[in-house]
C-alpha atoms as a PDB file:
ATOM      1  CA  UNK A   1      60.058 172.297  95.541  1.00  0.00           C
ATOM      2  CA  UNK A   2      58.971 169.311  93.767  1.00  0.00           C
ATOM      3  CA  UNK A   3      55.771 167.177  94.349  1.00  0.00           C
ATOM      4  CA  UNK A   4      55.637 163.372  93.366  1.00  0.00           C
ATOM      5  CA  UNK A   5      53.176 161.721  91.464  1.00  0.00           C
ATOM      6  CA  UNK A   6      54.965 159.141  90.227  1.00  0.00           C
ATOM      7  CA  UNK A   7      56.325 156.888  92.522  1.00  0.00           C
ATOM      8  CA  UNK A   8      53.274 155.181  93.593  1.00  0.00           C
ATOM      9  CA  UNK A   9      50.432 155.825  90.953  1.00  0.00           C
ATOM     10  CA  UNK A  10      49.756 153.594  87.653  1.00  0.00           C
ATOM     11  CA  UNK A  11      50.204 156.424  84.410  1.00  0.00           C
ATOM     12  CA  UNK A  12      47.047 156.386  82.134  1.00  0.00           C
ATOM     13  CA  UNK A  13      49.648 156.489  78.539  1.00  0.00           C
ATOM     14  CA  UNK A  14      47.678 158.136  75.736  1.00  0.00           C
ATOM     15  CA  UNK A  15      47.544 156.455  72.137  1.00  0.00           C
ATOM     16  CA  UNK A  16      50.274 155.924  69.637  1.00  0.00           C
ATOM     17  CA  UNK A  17      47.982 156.006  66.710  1.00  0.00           C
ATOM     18  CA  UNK A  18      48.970 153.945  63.589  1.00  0.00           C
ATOM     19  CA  UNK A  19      47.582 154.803  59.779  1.00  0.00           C
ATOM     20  CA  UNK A  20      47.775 152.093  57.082  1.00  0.00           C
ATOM     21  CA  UNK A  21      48.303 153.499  53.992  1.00  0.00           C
ATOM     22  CA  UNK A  22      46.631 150.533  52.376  1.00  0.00           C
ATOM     23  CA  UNK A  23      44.084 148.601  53.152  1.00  0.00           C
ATOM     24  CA  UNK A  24      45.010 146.259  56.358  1.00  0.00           C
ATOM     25  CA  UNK A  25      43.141 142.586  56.106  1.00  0.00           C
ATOM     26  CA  UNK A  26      45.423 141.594  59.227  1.00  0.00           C
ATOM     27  CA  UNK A  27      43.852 141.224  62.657  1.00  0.00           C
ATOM     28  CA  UNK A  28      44.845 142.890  65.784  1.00  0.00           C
ATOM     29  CA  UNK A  29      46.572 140.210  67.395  1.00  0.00           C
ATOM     30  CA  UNK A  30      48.397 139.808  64.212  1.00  0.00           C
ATOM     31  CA  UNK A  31      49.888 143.129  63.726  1.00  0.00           C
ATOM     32  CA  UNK A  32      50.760 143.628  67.563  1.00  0.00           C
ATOM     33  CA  UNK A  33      52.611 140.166  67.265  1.00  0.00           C
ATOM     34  CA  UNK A  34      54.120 141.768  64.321  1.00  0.00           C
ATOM     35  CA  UNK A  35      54.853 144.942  66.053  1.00  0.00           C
ATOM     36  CA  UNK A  36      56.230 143.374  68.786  1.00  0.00           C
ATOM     37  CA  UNK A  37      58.687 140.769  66.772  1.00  0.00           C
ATOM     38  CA  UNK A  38      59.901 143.632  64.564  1.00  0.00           C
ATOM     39  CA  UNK A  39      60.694 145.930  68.044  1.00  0.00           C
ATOM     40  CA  UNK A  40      62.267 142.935  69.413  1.00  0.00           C
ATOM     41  CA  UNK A  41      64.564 142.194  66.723  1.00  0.00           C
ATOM     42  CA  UNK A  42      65.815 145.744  65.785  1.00  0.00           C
ATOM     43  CA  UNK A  43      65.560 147.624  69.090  1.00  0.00           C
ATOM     44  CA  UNK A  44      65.609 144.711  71.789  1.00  0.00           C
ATOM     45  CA  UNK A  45      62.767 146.237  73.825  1.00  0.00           C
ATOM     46  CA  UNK A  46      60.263 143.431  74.700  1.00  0.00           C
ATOM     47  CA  UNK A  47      56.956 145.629  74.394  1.00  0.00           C
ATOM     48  CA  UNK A  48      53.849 145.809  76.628  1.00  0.00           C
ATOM     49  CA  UNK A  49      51.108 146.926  74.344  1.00  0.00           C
ATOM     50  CA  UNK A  50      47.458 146.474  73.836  1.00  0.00           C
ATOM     51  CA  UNK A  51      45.431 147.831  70.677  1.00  0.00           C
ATOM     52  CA  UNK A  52      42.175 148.498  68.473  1.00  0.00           C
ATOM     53  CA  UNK A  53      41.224 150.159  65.885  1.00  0.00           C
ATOM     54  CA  UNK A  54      40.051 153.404  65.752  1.00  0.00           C
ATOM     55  CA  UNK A  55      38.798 155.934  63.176  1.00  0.00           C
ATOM     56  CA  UNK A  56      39.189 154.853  59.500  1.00  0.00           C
ATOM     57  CA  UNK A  57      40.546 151.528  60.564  1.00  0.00           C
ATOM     58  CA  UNK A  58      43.753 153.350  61.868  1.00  0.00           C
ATOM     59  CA  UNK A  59      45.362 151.517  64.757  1.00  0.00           C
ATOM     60  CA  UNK A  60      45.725 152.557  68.654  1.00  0.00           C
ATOM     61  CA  UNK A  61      48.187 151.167  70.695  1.00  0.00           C
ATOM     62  CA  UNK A  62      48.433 151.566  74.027  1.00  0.00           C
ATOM     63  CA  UNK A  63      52.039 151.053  76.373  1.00  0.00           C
ATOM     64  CA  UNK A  64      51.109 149.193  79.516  1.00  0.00           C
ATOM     65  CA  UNK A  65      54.054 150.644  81.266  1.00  0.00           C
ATOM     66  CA  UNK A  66      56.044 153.503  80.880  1.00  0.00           C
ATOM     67  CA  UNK A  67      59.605 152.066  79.349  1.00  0.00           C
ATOM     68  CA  UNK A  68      57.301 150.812  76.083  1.00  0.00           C
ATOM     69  CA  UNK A  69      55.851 154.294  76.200  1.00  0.00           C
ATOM     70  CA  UNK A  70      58.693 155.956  76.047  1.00  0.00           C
ATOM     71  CA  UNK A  71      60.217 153.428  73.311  1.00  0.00           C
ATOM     72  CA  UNK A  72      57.079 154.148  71.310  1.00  0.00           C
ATOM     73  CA  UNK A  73      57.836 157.859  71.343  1.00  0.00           C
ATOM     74  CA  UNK A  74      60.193 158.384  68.461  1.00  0.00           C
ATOM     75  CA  UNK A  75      58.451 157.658  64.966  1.00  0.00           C
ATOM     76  CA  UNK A  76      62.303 157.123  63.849  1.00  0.00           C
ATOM     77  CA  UNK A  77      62.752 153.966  65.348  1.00  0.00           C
ATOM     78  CA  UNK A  78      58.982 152.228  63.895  1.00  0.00           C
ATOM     79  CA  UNK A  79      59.159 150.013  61.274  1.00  0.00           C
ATOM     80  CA  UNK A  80      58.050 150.680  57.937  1.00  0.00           C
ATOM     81  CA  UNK A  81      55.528 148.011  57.369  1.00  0.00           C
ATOM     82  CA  UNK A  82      53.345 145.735  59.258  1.00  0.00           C
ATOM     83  CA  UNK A  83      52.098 142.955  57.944  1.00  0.00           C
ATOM     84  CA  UNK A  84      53.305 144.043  54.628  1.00  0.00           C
ATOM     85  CA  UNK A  85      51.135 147.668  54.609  1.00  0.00           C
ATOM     86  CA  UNK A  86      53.052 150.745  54.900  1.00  0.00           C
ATOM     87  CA  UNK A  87      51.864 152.887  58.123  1.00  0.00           C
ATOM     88  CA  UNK A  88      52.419 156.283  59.158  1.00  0.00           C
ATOM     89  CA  UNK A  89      52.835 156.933  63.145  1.00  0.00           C
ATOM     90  CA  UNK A  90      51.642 159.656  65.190  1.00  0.00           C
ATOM     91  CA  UNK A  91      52.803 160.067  68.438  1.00  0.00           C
ATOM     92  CA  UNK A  92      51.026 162.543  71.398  1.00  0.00           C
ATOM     93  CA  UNK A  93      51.590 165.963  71.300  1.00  0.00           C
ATOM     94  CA  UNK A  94      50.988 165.988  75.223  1.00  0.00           C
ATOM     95  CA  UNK A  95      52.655 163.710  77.522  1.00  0.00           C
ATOM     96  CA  UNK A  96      51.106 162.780  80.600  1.00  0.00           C
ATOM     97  CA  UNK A  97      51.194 165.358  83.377  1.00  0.00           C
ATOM     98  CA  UNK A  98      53.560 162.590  85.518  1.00  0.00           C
ATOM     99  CA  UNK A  99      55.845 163.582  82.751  1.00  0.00           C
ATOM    100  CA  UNK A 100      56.099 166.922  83.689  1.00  0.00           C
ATOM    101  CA  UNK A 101      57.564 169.078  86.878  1.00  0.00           C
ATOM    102  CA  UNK A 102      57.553 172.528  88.631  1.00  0.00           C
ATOM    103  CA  UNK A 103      60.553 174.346  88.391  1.00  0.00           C
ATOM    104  CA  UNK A 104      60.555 177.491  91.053  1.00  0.00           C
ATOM    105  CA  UNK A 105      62.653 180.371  91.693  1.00  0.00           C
ATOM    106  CA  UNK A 106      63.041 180.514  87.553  1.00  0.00           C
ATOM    107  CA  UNK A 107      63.648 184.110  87.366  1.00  0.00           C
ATOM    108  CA  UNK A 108      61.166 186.570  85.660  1.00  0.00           C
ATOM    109  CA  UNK A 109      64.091 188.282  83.368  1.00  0.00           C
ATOM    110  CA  UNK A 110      65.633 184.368  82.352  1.00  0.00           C
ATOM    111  CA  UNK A 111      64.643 183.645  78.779  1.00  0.00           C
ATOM    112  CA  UNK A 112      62.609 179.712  78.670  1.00  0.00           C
ATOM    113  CA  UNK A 113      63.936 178.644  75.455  1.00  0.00           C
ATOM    114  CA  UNK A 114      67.184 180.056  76.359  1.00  0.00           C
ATOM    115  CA  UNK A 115      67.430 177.634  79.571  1.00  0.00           C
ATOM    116  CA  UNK A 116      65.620 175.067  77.994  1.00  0.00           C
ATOM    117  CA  UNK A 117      68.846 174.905  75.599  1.00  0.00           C
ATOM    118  CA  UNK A 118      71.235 174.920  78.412  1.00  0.00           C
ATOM    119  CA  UNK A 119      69.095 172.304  80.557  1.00  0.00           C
ATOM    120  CA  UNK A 120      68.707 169.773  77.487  1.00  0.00           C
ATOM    121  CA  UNK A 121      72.608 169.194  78.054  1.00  0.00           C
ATOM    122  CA  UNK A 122      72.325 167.999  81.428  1.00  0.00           C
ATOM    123  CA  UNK A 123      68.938 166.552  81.312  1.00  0.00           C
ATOM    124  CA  UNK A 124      68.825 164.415  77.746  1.00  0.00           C
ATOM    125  CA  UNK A 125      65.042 163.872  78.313  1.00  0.00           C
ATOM    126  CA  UNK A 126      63.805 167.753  78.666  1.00  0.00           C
ATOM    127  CA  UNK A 127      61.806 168.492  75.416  1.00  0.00           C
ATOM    128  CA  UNK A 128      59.602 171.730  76.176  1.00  0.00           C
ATOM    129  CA  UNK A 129      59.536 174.229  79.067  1.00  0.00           C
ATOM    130  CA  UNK A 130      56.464 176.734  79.648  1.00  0.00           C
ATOM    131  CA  UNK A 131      56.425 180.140  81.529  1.00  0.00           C
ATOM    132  CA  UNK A 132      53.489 179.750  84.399  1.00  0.00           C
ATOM    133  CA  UNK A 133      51.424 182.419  84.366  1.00  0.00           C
ATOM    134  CA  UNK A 134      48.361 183.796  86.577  1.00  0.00           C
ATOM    135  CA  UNK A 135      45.057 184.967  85.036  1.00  0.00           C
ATOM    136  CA  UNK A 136      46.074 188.684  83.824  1.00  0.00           C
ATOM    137  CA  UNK A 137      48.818 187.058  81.915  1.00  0.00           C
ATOM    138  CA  UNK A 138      51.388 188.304  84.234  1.00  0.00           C
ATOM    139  CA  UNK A 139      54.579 186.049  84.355  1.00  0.00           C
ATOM    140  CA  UNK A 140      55.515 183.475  87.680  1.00  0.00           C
ATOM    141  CA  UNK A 141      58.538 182.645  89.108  1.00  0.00           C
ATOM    142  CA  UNK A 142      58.214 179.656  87.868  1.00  0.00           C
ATOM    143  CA  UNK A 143      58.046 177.586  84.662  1.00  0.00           C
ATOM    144  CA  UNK A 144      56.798 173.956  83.651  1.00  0.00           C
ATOM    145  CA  UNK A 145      59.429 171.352  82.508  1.00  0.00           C
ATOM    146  CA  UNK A 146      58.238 168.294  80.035  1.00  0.00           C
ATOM    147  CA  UNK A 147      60.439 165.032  79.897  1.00  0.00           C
ATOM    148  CA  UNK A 148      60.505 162.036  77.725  1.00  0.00           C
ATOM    149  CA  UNK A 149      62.081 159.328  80.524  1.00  0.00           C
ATOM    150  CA  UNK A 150      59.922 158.897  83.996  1.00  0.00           C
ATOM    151  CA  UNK A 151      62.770 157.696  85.783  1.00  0.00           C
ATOM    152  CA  UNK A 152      64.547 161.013  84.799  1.00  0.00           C
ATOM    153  CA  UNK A 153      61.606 162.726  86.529  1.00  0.00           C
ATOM    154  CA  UNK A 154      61.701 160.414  89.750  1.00  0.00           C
ATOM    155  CA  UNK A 155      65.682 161.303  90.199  1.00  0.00           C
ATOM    156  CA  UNK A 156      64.787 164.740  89.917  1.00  0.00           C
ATOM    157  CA  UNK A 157      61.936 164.435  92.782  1.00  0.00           C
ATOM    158  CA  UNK A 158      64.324 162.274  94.661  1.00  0.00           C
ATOM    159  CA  UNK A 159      67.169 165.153  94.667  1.00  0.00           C
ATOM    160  CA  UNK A 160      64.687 167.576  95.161  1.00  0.00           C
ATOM    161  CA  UNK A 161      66.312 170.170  92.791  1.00  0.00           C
ATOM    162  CA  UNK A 162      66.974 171.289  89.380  1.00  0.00           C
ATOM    163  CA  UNK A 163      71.003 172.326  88.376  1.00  0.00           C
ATOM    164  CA  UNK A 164      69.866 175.631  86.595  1.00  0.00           C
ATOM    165  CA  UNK A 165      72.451 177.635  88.032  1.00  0.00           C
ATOM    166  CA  UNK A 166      75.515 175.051  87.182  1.00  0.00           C
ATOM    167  CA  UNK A 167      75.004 175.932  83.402  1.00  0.00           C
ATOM    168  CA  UNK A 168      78.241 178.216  82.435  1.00  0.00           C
ATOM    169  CA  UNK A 169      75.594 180.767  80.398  1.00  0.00           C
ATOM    170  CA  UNK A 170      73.771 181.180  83.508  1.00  0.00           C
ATOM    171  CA  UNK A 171      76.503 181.646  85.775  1.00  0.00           C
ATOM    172  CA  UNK A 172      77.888 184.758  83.354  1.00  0.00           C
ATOM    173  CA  UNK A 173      74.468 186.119  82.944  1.00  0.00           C
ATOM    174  CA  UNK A 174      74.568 185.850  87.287  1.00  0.00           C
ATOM    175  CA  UNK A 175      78.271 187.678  87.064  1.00  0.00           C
ATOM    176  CA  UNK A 176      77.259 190.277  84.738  1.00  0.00           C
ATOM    177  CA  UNK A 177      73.701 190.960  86.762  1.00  0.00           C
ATOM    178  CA  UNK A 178      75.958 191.158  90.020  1.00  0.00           C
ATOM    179  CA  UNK A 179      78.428 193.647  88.221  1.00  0.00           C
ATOM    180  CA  UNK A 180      75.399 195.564  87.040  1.00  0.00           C
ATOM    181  CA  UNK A 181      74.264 195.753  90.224  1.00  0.00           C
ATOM    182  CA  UNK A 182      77.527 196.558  91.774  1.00  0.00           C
ATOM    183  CA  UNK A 183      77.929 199.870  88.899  1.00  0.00           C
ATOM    184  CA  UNK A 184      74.163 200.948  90.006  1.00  0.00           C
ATOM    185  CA  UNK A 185      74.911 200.732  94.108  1.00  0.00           C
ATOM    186  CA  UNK A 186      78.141 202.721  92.819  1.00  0.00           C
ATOM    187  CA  UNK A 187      76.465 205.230  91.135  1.00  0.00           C
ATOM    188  CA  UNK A 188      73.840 205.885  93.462  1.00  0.00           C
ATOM    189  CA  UNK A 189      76.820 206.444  96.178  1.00  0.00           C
ATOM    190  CA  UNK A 190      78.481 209.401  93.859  1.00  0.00           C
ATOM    191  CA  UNK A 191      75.121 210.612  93.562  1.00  0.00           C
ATOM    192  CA  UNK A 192      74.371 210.669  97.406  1.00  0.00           C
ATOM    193  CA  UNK A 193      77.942 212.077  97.804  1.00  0.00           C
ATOM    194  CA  UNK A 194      77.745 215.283  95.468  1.00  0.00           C
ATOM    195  CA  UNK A 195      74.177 216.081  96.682  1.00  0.00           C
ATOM    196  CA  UNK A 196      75.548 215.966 100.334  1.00  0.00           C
ATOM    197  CA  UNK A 197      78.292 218.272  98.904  1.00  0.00           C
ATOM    198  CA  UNK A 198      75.589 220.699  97.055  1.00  0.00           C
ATOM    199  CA  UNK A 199      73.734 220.956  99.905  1.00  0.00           C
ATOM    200  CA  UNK A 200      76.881 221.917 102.770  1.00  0.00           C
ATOM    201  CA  UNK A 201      77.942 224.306 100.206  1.00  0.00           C
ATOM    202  CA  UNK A 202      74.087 225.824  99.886  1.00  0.00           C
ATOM    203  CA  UNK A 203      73.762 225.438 103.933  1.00  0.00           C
ATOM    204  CA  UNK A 204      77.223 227.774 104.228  1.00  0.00           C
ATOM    205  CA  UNK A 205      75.594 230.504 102.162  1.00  0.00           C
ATOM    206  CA  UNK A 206      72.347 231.401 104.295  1.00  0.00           C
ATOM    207  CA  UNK A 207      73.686 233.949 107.685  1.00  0.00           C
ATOM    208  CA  UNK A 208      74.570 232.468 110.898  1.00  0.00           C
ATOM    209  CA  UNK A 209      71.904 233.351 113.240  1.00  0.00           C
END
């Protein structure tokens, strides 16, 4: 089961932070207005930022909404300059929890990075997924999925459910776990069957009385 957070509450987006590798005489408003041209013209993505400077007169900007937060995400697509200074991006290691679900029923024995593989195919946003686990370390049914795209997550809340089981891997994995099962049951039936057999055979031996 899935809980939403997103539907109704404003995201507090962390900082995309921005390091001039010379000396920047430009002012805010002029390197945002740069920024924003430059995103305009190569990615045509109107963006909804504000900024300041931070520590050694790096830049942090800040998405107003969550489709210029999620733009702002790959380094790849930044330009190289602004305002004619060379700058170096880093981008969040942590999204914000909104960007993030609950995935139950994720079995104990399934491998995370293994699914996370086979889940990336059918859900082009799903970047990380982390094994839950209680204070003594000992695993959960259950693992936490991270996603680049909101609206990914709010189709996924809306649906209510995750296709884990759809992916071909997991449905062999589920056929060979079911034959596995099916050899053990079968095993444990000859085994029942010749002690039965051992012990009318030992029962014939003692005297009728």
């Amino acid at each position: 089961m899935m809980t939403d957070r997103t539907m109704n509450s404003k995201i507090s987006f962390p900082a995309i932070a921005i390091k001039f590798k010379d000396k920047q005489k430009s002012s805010i408003k002029e390197i945002t207005d740069d920024l924003i041209s430059k995103w305009k013209n190569q990615h045509g993505i109107d963006l909804v930022i504000t900024a300041r400077f931070g520590h050694m007169q790096s830049l942090l900007v800040f998405a107003d909404d969550s489709s210029t937060f999620e733009s702002l995400l790959d380094p790849i697509r930044w330009p190289l300059k602004l305002k004619e200074v060379e700058t170096e991006v880093k981008v969040p290691r942590q999204l914000p929890s909104e960007y993030s679900l609950v995935i139950q029923q994720f079995h104990r024995n399934w491998n995370e990075e293994e699914r996370l593989s086979e889940l990336q195919q059918r859900y082009v946003s799903l970047y990380n997924s982390t094994r839950l686990r209680v204070r003594d370390g000992s695993s959960l049914n259950a693992v936490r999925a991270d996603f680049r795209s909101i609206e990914e997550i709010k189709t996924l809340i809306r649906s209510g459910k995750i296709n884990i089981g759809t992916c071909p891997i997991v449905q062999e994995q589920r056929r060979a776990l079911v034959e596995q099962l099916k050899g053990q049951r079968a095993e444990l039936l000859v085994l029942a069957d010749r002690q039965q057999h051992q012990f009318d055979y030992q029962e014939r031996d003692f005297p009728v009385i």
